[in-house]
N, C-alpha and C. Protein backbone atom coordinates (compact mmCIF):
# COMPACT_ATOMS: atom_id res chain seq x y z
N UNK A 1 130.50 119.22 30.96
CA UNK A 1 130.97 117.89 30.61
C UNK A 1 131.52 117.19 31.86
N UNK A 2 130.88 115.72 32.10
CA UNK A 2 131.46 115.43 33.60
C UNK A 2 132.71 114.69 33.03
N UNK A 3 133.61 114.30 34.22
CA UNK A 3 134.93 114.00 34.13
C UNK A 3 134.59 112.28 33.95
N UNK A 4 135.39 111.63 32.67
CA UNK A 4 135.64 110.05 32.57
C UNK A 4 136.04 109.65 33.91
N UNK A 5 135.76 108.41 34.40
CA UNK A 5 136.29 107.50 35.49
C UNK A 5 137.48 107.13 35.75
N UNK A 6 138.31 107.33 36.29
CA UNK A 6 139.52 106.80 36.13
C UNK A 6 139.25 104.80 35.99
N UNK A 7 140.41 104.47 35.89
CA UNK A 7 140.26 102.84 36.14
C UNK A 7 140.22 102.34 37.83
N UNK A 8 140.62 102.80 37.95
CA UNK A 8 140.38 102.20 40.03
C UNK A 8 139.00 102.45 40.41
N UNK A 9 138.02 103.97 39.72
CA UNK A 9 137.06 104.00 40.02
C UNK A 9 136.17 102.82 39.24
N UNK A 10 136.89 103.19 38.14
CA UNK A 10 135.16 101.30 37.09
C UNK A 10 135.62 100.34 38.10
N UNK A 11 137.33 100.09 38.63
CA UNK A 11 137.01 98.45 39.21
C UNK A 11 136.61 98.49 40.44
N UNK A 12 136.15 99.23 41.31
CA UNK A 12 135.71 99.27 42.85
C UNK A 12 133.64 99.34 42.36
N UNK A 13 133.48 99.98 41.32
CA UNK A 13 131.95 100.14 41.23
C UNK A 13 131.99 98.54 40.37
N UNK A 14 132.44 98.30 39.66
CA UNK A 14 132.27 97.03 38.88
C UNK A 14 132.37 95.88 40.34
N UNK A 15 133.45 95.93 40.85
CA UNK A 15 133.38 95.20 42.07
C UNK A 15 132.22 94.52 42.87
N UNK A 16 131.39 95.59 43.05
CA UNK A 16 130.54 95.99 44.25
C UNK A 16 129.15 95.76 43.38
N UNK A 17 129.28 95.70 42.38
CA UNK A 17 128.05 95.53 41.74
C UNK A 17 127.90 94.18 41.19
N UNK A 18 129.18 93.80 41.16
CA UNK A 18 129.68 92.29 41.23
C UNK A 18 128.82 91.01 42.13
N UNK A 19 129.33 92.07 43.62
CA UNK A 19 128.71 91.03 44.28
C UNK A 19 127.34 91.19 44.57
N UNK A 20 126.95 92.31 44.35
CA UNK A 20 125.43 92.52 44.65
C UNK A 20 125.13 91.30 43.64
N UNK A 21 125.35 91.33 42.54
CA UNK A 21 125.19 90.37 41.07
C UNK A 21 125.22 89.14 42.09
N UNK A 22 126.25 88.87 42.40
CA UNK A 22 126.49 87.36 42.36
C UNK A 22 124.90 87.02 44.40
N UNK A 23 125.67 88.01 45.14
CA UNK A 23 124.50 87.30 46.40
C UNK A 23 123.16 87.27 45.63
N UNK A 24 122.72 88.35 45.20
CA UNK A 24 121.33 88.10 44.25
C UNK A 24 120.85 86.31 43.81
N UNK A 25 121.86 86.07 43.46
CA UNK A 25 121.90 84.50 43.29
C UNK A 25 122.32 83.46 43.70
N UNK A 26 122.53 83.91 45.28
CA UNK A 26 122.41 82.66 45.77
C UNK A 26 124.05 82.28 46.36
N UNK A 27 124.87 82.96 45.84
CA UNK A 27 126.51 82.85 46.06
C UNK A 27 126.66 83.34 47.73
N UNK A 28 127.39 83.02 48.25
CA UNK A 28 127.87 83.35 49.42
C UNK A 28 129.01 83.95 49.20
N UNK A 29 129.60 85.18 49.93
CA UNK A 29 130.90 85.74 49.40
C UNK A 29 131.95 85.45 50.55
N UNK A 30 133.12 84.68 50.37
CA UNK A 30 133.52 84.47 51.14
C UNK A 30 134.95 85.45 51.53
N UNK A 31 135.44 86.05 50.16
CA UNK A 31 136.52 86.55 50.76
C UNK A 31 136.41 87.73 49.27
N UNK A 32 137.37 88.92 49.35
CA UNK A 32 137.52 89.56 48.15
C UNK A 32 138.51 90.54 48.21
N UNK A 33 139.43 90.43 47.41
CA UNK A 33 140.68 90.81 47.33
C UNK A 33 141.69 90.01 48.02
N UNK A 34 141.33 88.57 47.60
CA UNK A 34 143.02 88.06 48.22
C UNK A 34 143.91 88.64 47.32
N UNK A 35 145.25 87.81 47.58
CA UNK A 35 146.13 88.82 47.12
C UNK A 35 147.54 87.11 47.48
N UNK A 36 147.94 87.02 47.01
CA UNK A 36 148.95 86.67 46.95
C UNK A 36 149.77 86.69 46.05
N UNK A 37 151.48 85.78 45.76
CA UNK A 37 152.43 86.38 44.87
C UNK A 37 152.12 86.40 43.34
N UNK A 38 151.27 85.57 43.27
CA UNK A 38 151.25 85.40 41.53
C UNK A 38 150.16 86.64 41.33
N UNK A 39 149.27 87.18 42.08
CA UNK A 39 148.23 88.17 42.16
C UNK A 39 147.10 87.87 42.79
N UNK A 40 146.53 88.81 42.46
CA UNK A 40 144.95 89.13 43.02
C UNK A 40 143.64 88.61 42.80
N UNK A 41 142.77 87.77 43.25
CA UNK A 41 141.58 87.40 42.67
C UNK A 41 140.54 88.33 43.73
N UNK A 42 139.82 88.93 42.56
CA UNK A 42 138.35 90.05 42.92
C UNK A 42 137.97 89.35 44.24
N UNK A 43 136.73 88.39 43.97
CA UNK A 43 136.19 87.97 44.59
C UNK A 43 136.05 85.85 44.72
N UNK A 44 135.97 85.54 45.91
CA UNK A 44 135.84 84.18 46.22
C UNK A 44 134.70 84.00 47.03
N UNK A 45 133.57 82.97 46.05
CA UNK A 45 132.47 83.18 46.67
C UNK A 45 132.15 81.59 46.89
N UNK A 46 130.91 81.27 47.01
CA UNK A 46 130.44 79.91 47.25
C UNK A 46 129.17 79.54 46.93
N UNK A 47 129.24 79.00 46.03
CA UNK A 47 127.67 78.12 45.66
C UNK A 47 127.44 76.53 45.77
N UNK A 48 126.85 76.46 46.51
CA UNK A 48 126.75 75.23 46.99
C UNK A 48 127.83 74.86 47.11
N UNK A 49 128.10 73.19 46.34
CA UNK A 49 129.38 72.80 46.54
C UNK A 49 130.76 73.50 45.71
N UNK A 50 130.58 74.30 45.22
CA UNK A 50 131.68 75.00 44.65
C UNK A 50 131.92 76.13 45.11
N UNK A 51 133.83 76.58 45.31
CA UNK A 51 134.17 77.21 45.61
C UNK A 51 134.52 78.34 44.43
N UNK A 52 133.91 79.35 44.22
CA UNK A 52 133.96 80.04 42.84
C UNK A 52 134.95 81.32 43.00
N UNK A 53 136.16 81.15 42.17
CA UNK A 53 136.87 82.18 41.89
C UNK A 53 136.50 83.39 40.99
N UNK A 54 136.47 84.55 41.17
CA UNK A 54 135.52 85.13 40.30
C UNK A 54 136.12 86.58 39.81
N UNK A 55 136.86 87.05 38.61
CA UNK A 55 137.65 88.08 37.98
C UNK A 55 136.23 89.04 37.25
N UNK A 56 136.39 90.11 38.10
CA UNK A 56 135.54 90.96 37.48
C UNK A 56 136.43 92.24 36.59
N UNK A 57 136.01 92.14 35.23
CA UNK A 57 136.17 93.20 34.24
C UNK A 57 135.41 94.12 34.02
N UNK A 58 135.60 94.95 34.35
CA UNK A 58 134.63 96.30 34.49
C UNK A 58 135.50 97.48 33.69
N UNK A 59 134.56 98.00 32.43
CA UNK A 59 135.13 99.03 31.65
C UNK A 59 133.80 100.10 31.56
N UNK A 60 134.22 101.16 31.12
CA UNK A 60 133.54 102.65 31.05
C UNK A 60 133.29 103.17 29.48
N UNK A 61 134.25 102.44 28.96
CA UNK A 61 134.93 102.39 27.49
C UNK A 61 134.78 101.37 26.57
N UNK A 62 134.22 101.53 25.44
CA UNK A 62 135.12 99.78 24.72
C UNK A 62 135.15 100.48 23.46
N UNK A 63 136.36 101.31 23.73
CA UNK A 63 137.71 101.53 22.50
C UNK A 63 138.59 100.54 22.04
N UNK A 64 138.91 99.36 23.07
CA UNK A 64 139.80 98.69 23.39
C UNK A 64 138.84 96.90 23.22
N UNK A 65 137.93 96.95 23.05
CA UNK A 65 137.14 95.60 23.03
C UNK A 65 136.42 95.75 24.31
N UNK A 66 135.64 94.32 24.47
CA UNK A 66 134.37 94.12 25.86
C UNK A 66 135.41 93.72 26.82
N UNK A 67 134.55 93.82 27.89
CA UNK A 67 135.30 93.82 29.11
C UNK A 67 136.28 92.10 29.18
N UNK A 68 135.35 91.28 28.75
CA UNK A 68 135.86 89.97 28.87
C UNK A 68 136.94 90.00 27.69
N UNK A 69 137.09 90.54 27.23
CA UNK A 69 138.23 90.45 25.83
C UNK A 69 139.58 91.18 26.48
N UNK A 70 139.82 91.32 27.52
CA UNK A 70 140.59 92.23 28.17
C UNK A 70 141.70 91.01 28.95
N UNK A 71 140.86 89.81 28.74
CA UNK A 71 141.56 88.63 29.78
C UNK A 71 142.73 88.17 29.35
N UNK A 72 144.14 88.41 29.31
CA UNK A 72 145.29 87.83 28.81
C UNK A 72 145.51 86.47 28.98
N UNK A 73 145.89 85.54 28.14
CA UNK A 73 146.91 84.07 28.85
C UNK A 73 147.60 84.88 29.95
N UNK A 74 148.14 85.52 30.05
CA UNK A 74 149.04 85.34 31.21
C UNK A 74 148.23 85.23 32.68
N UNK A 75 147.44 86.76 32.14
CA UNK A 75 146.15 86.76 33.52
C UNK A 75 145.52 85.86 33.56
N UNK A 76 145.11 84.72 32.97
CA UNK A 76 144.84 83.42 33.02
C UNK A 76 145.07 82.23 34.22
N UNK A 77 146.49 82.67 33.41
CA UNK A 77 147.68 81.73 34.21
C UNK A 77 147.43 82.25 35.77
N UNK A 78 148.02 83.42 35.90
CA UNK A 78 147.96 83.97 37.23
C UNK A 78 147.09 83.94 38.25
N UNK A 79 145.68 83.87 37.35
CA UNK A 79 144.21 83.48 38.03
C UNK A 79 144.42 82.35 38.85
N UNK A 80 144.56 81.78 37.41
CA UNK A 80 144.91 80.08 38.22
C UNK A 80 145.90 79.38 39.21
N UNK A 81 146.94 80.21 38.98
CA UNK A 81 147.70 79.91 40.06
C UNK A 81 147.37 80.97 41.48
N UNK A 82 146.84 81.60 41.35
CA UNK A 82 145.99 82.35 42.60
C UNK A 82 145.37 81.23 43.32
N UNK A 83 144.33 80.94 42.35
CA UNK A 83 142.96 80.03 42.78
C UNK A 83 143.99 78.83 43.41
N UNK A 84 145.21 78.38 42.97
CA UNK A 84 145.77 76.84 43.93
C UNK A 84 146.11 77.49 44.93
N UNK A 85 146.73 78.48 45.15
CA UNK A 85 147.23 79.05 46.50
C UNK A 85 146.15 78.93 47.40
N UNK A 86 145.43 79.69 47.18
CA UNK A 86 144.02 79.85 47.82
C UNK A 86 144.05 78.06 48.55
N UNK A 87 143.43 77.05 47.91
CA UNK A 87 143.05 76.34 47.75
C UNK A 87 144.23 75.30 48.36
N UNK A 88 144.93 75.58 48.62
CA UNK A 88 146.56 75.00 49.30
C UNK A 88 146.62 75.25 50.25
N UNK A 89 145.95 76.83 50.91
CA UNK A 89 146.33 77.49 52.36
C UNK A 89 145.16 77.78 52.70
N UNK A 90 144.03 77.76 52.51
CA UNK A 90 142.58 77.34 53.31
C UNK A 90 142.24 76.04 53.37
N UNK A 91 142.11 75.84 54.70
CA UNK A 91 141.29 74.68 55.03
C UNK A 91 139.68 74.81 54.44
N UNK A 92 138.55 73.32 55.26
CA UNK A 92 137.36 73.87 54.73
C UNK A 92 136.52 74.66 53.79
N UNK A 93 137.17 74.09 52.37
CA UNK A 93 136.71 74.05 51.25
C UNK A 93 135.83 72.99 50.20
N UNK A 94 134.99 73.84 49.41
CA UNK A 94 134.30 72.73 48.62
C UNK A 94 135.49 72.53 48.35
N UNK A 95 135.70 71.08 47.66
CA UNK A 95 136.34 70.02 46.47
C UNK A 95 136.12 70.94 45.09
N UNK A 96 134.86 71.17 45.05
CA UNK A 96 134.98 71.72 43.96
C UNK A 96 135.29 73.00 43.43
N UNK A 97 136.27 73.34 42.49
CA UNK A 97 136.50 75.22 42.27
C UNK A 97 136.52 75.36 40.83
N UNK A 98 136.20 76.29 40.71
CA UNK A 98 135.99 77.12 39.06
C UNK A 98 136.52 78.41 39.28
N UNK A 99 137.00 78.80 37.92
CA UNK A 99 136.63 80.13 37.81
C UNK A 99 136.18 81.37 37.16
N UNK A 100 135.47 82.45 37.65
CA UNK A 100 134.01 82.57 36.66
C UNK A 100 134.50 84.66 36.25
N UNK A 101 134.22 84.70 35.67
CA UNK A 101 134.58 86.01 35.07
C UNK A 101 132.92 86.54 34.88
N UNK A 102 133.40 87.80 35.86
CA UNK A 102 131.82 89.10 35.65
C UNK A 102 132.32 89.94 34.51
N UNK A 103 131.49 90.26 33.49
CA UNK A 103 132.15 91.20 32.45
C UNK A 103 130.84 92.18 32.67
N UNK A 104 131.16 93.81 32.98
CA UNK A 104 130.66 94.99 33.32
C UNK A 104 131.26 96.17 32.45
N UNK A 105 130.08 96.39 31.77
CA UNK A 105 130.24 97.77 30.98
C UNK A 105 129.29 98.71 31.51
N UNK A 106 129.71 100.01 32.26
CA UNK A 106 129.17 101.02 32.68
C UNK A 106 129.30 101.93 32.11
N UNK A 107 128.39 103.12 32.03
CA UNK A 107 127.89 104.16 30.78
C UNK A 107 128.95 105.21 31.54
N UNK A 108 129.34 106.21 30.65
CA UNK A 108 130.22 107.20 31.50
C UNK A 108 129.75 107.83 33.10
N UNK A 109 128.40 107.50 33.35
CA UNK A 109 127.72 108.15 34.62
C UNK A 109 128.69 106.86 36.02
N UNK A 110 128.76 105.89 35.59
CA UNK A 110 129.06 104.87 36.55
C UNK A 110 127.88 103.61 36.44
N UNK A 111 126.46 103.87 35.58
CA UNK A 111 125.82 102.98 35.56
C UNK A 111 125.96 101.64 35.22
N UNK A 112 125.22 100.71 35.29
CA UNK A 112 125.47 99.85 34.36
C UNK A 112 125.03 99.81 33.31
N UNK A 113 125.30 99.14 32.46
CA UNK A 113 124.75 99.29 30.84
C UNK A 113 124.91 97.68 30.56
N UNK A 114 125.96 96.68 31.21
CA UNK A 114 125.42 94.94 30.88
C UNK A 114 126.09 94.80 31.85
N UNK A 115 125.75 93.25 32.76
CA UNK A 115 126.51 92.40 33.41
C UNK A 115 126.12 90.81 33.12
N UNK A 116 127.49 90.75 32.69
CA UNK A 116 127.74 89.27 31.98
C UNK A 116 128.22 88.42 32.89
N UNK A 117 127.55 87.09 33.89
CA UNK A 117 128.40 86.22 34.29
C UNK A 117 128.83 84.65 33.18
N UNK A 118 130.26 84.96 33.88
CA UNK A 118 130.66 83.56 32.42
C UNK A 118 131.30 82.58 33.33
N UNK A 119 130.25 81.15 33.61
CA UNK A 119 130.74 80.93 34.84
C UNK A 119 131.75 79.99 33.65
N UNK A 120 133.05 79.30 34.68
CA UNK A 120 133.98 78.29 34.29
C UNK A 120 134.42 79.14 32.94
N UNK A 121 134.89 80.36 32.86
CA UNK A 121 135.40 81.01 32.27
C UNK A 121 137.04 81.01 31.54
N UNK A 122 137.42 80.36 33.03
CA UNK A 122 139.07 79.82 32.58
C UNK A 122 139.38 78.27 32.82
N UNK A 123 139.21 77.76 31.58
CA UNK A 123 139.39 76.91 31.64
C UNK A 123 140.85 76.01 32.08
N UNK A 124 141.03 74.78 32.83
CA UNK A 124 142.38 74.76 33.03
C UNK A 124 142.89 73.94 32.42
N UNK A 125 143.89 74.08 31.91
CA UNK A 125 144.28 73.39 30.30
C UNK A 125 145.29 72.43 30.77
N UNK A 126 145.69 72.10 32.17
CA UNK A 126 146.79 71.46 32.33
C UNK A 126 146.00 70.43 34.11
N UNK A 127 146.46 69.27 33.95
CA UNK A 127 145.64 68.70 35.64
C UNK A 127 146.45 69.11 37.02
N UNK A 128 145.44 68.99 37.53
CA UNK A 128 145.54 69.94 39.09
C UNK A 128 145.43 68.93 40.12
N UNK A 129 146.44 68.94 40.89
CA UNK A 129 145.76 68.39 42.43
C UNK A 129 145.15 69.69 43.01
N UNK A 130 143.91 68.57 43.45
CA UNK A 130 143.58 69.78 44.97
C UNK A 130 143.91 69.87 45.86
């Protein structure tokens, strides 16, 4: 019987399979794993004129619901206030930003078994300067 994945291992293979996902189509990856106080966004990529924030959910399991059902309001919130930071302290950016949630369910081996992109995933419920 092989050993379940821990969680650090689904989110580094979900990661990485992420972006293979996303250059496949055309995205440019510009940064992954920022990190600032409100938290962490996966990956920040670029399609055309948009600057795409992008939360990948990657599970091994769904005891607990699909990967995208995993997304809290709060982690929401936090996304979003990631994505202004970002967007406050880089220069030379599209105008335009979203942000898009990869949902990844891998079979106990590490495979994949679906990858869901949901672009404009979090919607922002309140107005933003850029």
């Amino acid at each position: 019987m092989n050993q379940m994945m821990n969680r650090q291992e689904v989110g580094k293979l979900g990661e990485k399979a992420a972006q293979k996902f996303l250059k496949k189509r055309g995205y440019r990856i510009r940064e992954t794993g920022f990190r600032c106080h409100h938290g962490e966004i996966d990956i920040i990529a670029q399609q055309k004129d948009w600057l795409v924030f992008v939360e990948v959910r990657a599970k091994s399991s769904l005891d607990f619901g699909t990967p995208e059902e995993s997304l809290t309001q709060s982690k929401k919130r936090r996304l979003i206030a990631t994505a202004l930071t970002y967007t406050n302290t880089h220069g030379d950016l599209p105008s335009l930003w979203r942000i898009d949630v990869i949902a990844i369910e891998l079979d106990d081996k590490g495979r994949i078994r679906r990858i869901e992109h949901i672009e404009n995933a979090i919607e922002q419920d309140y107005p933003f300067t850029g």
